[in-house]
PDB file of N, CA and C in Angstrom:
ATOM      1  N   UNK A   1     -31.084 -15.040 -38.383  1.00  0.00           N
ATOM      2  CA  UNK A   1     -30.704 -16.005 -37.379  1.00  0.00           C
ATOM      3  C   UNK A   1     -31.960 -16.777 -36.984  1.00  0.00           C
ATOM      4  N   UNK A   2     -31.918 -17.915 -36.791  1.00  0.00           N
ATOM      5  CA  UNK A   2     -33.086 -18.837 -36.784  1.00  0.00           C
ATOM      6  C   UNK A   2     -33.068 -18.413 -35.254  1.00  0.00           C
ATOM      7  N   UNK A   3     -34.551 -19.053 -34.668  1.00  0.00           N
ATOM      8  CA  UNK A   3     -34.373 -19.317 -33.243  1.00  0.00           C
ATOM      9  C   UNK A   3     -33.320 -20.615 -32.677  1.00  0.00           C
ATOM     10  N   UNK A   4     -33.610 -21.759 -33.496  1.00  0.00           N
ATOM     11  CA  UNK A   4     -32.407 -22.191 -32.455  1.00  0.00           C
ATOM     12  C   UNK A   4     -31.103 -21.995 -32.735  1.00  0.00           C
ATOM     13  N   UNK A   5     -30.178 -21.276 -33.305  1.00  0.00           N
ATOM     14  CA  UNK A   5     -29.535 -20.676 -33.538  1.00  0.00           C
ATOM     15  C   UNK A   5     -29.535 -19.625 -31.985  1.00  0.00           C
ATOM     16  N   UNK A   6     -30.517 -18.700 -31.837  1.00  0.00           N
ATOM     17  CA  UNK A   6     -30.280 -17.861 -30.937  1.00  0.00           C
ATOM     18  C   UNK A   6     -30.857 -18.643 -29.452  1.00  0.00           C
ATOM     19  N   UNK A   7     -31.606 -19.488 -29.538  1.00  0.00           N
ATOM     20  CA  UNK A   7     -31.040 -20.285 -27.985  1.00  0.00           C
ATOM     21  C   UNK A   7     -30.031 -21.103 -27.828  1.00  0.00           C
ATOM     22  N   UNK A   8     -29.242 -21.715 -28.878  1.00  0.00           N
ATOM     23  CA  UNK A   8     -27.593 -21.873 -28.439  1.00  0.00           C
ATOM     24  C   UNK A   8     -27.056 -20.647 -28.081  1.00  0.00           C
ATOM     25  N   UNK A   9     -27.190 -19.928 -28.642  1.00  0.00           N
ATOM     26  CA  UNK A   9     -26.125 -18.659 -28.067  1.00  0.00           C
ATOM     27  C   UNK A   9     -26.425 -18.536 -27.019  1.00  0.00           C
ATOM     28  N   UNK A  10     -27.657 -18.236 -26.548  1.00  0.00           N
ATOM     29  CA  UNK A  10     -28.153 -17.689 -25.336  1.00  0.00           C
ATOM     30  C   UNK A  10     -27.715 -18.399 -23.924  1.00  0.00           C
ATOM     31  N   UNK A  11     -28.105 -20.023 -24.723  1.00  0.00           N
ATOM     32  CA  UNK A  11     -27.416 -21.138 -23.765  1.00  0.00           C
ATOM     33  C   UNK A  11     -25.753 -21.306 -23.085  1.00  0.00           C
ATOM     34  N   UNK A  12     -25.279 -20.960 -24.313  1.00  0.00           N
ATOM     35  CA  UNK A  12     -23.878 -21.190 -23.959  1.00  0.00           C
ATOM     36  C   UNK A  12     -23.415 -19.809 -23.173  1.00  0.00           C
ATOM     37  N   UNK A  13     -24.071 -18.151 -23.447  1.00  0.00           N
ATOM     38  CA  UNK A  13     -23.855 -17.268 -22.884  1.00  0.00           C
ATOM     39  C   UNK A  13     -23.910 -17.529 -21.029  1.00  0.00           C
ATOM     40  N   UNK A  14     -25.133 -18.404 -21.035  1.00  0.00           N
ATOM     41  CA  UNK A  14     -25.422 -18.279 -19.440  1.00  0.00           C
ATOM     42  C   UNK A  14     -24.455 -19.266 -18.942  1.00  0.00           C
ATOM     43  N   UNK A  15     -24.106 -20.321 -19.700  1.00  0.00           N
ATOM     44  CA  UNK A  15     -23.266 -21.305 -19.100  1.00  0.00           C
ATOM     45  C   UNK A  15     -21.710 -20.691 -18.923  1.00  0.00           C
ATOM     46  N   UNK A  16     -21.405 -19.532 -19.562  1.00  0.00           N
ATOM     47  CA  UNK A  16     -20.305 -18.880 -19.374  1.00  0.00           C
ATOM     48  C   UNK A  16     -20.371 -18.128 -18.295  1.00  0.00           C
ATOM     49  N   UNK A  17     -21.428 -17.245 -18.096  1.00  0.00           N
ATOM     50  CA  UNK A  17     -21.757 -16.790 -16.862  1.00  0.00           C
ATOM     51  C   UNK A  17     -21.456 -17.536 -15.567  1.00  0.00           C
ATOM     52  N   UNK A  18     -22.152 -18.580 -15.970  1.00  0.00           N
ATOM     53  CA  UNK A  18     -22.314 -19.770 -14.639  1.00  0.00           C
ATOM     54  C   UNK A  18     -21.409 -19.827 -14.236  1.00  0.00           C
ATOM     55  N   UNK A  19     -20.236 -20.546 -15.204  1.00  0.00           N
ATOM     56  CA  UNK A  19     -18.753 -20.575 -15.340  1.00  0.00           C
ATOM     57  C   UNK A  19     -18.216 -20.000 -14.398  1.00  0.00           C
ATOM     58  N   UNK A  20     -18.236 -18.930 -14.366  1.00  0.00           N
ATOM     59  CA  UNK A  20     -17.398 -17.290 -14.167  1.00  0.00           C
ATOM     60  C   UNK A  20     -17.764 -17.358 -12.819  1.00  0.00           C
ATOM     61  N   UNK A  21     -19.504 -17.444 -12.407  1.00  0.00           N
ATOM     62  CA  UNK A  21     -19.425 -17.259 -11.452  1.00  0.00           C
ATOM     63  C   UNK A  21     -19.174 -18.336 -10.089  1.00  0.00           C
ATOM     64  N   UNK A  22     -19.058 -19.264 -11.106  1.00  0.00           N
ATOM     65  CA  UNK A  22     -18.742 -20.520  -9.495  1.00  0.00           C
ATOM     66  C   UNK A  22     -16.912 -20.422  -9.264  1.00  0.00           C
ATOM     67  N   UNK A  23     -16.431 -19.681 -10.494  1.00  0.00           N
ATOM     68  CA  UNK A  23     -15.144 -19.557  -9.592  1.00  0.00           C
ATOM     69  C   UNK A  23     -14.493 -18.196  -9.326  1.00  0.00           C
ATOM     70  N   UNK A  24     -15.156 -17.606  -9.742  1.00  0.00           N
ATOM     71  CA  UNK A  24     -15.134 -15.889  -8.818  1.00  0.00           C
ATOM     72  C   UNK A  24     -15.325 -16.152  -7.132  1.00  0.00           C
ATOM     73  N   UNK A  25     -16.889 -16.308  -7.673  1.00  0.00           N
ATOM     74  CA  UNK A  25     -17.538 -16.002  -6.042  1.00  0.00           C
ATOM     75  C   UNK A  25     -16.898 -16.905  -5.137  1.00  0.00           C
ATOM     76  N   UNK A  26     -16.106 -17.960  -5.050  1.00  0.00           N
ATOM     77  CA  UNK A  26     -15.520 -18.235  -3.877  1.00  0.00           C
ATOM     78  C   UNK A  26     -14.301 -18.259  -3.495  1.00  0.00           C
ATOM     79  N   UNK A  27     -13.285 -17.476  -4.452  1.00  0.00           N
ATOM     80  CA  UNK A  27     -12.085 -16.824  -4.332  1.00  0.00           C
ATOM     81  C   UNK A  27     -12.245 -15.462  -3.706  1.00  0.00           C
ATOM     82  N   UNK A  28     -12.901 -15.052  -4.517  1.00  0.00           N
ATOM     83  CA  UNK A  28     -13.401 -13.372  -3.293  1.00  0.00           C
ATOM     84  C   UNK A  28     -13.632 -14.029  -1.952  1.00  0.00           C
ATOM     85  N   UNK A  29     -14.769 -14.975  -1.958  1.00  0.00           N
ATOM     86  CA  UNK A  29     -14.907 -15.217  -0.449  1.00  0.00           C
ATOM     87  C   UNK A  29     -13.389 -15.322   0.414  1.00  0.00           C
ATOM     88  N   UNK A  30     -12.779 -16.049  -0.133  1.00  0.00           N
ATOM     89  CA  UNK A  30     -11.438 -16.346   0.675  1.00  0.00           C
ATOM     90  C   UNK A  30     -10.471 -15.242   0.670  1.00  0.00           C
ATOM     91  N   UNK A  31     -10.235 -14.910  -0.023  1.00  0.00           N
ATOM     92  CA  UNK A  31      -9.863 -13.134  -0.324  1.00  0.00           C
ATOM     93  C   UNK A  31     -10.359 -12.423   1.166  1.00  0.00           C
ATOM     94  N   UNK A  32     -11.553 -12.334   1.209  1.00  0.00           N
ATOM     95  CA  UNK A  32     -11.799 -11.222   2.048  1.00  0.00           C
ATOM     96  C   UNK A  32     -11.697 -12.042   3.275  1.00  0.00           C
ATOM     97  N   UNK A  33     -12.176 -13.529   3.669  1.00  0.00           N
ATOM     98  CA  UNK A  33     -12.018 -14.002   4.614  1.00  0.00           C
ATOM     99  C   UNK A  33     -10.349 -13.697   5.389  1.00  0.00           C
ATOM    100  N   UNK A  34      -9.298 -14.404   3.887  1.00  0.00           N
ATOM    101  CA  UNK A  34      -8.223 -13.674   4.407  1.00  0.00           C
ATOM    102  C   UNK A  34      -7.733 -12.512   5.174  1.00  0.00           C
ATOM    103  N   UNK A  35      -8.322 -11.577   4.501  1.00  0.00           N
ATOM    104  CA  UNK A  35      -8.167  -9.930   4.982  1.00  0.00           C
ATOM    105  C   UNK A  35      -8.524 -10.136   6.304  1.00  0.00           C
ATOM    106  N   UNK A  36      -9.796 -10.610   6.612  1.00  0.00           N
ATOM    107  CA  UNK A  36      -9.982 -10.458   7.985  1.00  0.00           C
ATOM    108  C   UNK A  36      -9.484 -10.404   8.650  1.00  0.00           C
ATOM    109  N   UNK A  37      -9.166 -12.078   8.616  1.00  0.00           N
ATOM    110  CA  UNK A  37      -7.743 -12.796   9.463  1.00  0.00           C
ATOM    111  C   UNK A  37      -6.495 -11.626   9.799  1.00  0.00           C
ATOM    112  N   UNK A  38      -6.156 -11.479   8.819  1.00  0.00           N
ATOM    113  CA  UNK A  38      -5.085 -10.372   8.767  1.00  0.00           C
ATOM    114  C   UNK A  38      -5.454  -9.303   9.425  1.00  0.00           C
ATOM    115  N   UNK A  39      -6.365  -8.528   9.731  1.00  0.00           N
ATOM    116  CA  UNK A  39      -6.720  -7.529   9.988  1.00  0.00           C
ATOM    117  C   UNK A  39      -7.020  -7.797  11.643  1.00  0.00           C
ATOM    118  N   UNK A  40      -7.552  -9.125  12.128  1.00  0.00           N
ATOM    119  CA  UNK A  40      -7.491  -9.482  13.118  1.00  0.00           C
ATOM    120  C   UNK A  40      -6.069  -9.606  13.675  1.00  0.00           C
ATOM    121  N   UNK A  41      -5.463 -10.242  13.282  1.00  0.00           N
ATOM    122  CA  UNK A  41      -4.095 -10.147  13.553  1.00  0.00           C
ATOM    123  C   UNK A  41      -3.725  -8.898  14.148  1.00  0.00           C
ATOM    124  N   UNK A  42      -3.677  -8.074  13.199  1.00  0.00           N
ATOM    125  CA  UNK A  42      -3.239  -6.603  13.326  1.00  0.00           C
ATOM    126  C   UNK A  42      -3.556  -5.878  14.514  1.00  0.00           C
ATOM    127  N   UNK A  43      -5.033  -6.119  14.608  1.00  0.00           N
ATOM    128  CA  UNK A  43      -5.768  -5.017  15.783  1.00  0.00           C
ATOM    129  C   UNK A  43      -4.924  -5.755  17.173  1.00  0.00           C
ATOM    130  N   UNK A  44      -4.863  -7.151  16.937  1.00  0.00           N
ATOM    131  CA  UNK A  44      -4.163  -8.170  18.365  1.00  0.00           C
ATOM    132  C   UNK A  44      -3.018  -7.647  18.837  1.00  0.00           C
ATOM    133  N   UNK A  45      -1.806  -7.378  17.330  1.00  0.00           N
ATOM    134  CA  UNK A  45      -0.500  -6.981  18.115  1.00  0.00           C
ATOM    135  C   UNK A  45      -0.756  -5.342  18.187  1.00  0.00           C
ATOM    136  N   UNK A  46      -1.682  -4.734  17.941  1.00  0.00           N
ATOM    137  CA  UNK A  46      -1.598  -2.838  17.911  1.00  0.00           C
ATOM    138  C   UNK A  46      -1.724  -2.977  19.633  1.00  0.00           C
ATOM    139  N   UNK A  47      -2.906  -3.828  20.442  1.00  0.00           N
ATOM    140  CA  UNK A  47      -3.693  -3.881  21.623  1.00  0.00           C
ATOM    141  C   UNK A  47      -2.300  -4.489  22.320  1.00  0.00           C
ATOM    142  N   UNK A  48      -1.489  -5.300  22.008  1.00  0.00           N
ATOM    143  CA  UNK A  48      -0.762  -6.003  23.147  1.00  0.00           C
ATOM    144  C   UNK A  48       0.706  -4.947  22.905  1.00  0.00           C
ATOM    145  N   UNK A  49       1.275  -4.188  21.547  1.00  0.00           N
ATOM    146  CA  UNK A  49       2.048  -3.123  21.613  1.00  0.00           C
ATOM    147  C   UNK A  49       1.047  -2.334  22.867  1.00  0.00           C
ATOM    148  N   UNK A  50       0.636  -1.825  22.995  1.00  0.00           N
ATOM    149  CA  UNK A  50      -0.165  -0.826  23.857  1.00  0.00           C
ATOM    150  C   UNK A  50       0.651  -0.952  25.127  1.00  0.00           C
ATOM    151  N   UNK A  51      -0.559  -2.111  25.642  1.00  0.00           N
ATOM    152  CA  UNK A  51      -0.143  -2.725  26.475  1.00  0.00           C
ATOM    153  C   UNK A  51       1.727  -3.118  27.201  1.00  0.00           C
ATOM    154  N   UNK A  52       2.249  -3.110  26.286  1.00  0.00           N
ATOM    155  CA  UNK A  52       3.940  -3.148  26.629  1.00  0.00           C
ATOM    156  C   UNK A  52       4.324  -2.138  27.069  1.00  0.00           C
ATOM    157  N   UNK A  53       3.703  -1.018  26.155  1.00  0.00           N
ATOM    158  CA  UNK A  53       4.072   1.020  26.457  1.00  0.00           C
ATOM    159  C   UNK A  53       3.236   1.042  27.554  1.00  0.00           C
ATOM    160  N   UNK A  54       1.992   0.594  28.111  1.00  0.00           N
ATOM    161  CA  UNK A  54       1.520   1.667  29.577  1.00  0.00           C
ATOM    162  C   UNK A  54       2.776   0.460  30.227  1.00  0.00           C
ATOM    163  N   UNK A  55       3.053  -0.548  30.237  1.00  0.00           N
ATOM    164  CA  UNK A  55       3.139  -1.346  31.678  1.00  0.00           C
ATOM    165  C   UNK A  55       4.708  -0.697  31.415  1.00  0.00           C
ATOM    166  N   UNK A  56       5.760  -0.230  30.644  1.00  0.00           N
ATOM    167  CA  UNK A  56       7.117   0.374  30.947  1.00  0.00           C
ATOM    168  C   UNK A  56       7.246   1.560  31.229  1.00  0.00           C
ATOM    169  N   UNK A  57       8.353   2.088  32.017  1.00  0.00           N
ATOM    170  CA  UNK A  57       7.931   3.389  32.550  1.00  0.00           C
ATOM    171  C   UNK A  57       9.402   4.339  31.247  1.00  0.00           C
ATOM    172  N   UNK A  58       9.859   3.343  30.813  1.00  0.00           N
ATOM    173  CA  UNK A  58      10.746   4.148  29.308  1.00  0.00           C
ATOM    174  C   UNK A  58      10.265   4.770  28.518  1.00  0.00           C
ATOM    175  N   UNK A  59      10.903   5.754  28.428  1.00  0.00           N
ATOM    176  CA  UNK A  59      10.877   6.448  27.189  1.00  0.00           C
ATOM    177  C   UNK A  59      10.848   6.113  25.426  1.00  0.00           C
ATOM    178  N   UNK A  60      10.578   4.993  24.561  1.00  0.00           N
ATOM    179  CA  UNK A  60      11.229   4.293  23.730  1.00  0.00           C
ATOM    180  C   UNK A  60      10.301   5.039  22.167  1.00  0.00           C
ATOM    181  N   UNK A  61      11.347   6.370  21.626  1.00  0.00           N
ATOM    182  CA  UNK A  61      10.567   7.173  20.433  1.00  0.00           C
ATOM    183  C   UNK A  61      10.322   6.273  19.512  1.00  0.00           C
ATOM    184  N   UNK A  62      11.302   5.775  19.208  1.00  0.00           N
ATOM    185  CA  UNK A  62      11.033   4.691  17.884  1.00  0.00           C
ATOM    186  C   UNK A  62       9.872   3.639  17.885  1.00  0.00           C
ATOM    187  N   UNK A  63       9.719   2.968  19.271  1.00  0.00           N
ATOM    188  CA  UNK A  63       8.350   2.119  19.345  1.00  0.00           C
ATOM    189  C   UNK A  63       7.216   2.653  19.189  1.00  0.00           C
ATOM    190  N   UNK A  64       7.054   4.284  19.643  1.00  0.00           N
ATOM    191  CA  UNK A  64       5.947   5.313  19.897  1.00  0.00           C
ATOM    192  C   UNK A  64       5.639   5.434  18.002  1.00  0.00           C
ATOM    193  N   UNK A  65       6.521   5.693  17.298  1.00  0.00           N
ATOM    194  CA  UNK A  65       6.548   5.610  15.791  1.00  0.00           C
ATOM    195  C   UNK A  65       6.031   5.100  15.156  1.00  0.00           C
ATOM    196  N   UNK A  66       6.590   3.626  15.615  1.00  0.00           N
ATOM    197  CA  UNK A  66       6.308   2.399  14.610  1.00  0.00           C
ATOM    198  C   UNK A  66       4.521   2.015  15.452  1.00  0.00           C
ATOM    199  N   UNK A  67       3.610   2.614  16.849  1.00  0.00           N
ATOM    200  CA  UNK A  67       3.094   1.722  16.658  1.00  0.00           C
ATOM    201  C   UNK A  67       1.860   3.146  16.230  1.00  0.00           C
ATOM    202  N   UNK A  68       2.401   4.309  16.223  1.00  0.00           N
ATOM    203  CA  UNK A  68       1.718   5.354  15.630  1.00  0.00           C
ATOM    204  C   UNK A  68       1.515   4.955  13.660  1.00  0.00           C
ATOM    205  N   UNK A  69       2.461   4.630  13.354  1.00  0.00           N
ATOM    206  CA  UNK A  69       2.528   4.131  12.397  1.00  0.00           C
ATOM    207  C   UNK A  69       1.549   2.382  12.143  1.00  0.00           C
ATOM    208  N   UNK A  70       1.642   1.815  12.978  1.00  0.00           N
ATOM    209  CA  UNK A  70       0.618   0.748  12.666  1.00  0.00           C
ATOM    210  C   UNK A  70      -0.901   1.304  12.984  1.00  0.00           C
ATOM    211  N   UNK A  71      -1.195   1.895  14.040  1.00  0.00           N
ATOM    212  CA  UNK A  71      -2.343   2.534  14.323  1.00  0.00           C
ATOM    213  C   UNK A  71      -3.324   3.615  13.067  1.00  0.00           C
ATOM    214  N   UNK A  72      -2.178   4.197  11.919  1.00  0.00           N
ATOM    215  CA  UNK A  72      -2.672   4.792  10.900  1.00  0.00           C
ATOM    216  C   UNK A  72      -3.166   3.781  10.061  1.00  0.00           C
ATOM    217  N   UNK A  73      -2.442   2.806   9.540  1.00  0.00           N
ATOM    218  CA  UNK A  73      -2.427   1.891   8.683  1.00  0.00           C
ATOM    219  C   UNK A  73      -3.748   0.960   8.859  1.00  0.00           C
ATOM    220  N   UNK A  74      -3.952   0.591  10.794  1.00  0.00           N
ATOM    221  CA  UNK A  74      -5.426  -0.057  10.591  1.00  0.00           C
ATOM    222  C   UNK A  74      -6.647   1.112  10.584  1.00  0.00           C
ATOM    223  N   UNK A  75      -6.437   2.430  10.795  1.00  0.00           N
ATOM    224  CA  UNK A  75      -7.242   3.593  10.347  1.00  0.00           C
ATOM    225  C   UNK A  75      -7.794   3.639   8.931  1.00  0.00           C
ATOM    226  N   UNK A  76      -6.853   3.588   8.148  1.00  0.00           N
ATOM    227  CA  UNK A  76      -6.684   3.517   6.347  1.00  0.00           C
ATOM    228  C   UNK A  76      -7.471   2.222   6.231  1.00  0.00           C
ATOM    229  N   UNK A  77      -7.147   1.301   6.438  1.00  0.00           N
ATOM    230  CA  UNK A  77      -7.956   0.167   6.241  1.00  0.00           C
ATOM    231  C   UNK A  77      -7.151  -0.600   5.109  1.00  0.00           C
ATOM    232  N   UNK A  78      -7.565  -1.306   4.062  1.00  0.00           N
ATOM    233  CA  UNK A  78      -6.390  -1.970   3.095  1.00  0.00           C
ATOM    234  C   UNK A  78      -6.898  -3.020   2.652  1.00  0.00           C
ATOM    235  N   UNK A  79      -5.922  -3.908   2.376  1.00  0.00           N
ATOM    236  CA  UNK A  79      -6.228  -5.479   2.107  1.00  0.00           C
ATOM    237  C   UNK A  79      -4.966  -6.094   3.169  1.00  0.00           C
ATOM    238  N   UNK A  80      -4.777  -7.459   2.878  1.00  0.00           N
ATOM    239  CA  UNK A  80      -4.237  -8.504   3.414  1.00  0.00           C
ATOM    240  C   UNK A  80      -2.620  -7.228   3.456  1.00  0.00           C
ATOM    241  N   UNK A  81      -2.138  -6.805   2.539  1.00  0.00           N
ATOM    242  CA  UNK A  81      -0.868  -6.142   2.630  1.00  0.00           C
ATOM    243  C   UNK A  81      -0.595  -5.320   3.832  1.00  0.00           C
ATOM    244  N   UNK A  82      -1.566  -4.547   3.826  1.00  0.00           N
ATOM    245  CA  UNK A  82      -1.688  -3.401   4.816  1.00  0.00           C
ATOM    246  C   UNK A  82      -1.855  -3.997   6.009  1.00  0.00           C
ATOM    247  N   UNK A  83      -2.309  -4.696   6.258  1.00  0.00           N
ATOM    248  CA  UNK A  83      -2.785  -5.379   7.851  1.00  0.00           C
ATOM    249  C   UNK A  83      -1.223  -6.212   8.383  1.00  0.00           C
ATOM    250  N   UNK A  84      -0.714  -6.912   7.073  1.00  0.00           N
ATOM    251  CA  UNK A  84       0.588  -7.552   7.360  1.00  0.00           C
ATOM    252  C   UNK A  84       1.759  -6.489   7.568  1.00  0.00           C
ATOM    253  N   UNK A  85       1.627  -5.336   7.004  1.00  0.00           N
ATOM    254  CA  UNK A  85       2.684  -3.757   7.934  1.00  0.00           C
ATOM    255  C   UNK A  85       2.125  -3.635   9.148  1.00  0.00           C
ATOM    256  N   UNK A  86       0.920  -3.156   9.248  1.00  0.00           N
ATOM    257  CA  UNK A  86       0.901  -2.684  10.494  1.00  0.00           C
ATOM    258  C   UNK A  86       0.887  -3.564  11.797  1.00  0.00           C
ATOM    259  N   UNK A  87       1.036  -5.374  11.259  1.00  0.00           N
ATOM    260  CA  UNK A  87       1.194  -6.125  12.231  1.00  0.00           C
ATOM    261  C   UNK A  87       2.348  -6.174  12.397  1.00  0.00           C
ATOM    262  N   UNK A  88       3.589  -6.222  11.714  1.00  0.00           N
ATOM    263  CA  UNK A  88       5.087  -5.705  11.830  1.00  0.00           C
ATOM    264  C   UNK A  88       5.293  -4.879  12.198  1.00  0.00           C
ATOM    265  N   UNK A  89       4.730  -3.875  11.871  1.00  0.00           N
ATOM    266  CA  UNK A  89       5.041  -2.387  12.985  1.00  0.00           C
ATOM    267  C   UNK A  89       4.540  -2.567  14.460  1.00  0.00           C
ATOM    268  N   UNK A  90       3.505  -3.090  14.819  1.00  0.00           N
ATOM    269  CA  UNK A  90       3.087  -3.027  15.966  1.00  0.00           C
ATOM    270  C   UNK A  90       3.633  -4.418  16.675  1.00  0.00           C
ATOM    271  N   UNK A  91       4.251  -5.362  16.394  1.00  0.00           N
ATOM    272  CA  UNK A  91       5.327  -6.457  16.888  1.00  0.00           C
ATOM    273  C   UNK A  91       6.818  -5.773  17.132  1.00  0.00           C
ATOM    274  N   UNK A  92       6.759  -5.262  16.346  1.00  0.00           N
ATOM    275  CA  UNK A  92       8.791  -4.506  16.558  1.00  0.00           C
ATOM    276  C   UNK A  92       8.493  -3.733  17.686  1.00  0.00           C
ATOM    277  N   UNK A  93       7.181  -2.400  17.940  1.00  0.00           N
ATOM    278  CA  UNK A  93       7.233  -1.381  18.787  1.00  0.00           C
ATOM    279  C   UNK A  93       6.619  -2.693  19.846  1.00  0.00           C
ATOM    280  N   UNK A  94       6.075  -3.401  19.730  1.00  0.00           N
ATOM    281  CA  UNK A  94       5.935  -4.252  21.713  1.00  0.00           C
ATOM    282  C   UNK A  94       7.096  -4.721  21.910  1.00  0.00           C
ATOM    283  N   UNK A  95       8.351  -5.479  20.659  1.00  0.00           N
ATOM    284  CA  UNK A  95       9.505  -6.099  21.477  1.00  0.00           C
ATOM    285  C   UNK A  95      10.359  -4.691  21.688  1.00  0.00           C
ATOM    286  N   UNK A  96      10.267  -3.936  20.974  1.00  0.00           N
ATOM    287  CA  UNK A  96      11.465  -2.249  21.593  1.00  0.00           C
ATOM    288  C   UNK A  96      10.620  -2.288  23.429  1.00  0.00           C
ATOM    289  N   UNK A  97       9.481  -1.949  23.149  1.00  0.00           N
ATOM    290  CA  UNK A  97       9.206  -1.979  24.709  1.00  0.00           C
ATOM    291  C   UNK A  97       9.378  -2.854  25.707  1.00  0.00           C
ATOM    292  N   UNK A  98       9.102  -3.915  25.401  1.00  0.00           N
ATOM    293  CA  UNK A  98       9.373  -4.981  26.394  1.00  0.00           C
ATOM    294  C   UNK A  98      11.300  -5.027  26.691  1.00  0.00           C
ATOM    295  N   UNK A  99      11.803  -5.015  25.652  1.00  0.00           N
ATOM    296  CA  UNK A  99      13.109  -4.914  25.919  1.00  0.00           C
ATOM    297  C   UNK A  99      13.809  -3.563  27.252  1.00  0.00           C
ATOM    298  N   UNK A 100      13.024  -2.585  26.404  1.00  0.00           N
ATOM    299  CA  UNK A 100      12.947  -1.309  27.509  1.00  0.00           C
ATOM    300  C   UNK A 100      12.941  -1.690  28.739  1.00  0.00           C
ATOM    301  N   UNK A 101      11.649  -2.164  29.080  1.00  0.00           N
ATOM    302  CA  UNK A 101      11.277  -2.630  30.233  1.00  0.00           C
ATOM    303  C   UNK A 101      12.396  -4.050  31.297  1.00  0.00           C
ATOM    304  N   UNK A 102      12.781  -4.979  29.988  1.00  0.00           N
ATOM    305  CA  UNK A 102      13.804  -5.605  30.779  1.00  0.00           C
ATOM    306  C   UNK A 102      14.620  -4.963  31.253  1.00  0.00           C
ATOM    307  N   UNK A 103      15.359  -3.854  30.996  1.00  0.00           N
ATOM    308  CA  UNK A 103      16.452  -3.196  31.376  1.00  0.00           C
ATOM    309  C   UNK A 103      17.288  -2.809  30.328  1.00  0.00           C
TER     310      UNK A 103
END
């Protein structure tokens, strides 16, 4: 193999690299930025479920469930999926409570 022979290769190797990496690295970025978001989300409705259960003086098992159940889920940690359950779980158990609480 001549040398320039092996600095085309070499050339076109890094330009594949390059490639790769200008559209990786800023899909991950948004990827995880996503997650965040999501994960922010999550911790918002776990804190305002809470909040619904101290301020009712009901009994409501199924909300106690679902927000025991969201509370594991942001424990576990996840991606965008996991954060979008346990923000559904912890939205259903604040409207069971708040409903409680209406009467």
């Amino acid at each position: 193999m001549s040398w320039t022979s092996l600095v085309w290769f070499l050339g076109g190797a890094v330009l594949l690299c390059a490639g790769f990496a200008a559209a990786y690295v800023p899909r991950r970025r948004a990827r995880r930025r996503a997650a965040a978001v999501e994960w922010s989300r999550a911790r918002t409705a776990i804190a305002r479920a809470e909040v619904s259960r101290d301020a009712t003086t009901a009994d409501v098992p199924e909300a106690e469930r679902l927000l025991a159940k969201a509370r594991h889920l942001a424990a576990e940690g996840g991606g965008s999926a996991a954060a979008r359950a346990a923000t559904e779980c912890a939205t259903e158990a604040d409207r069971l409570w708040r409903e409680a609480a209406d009467g």
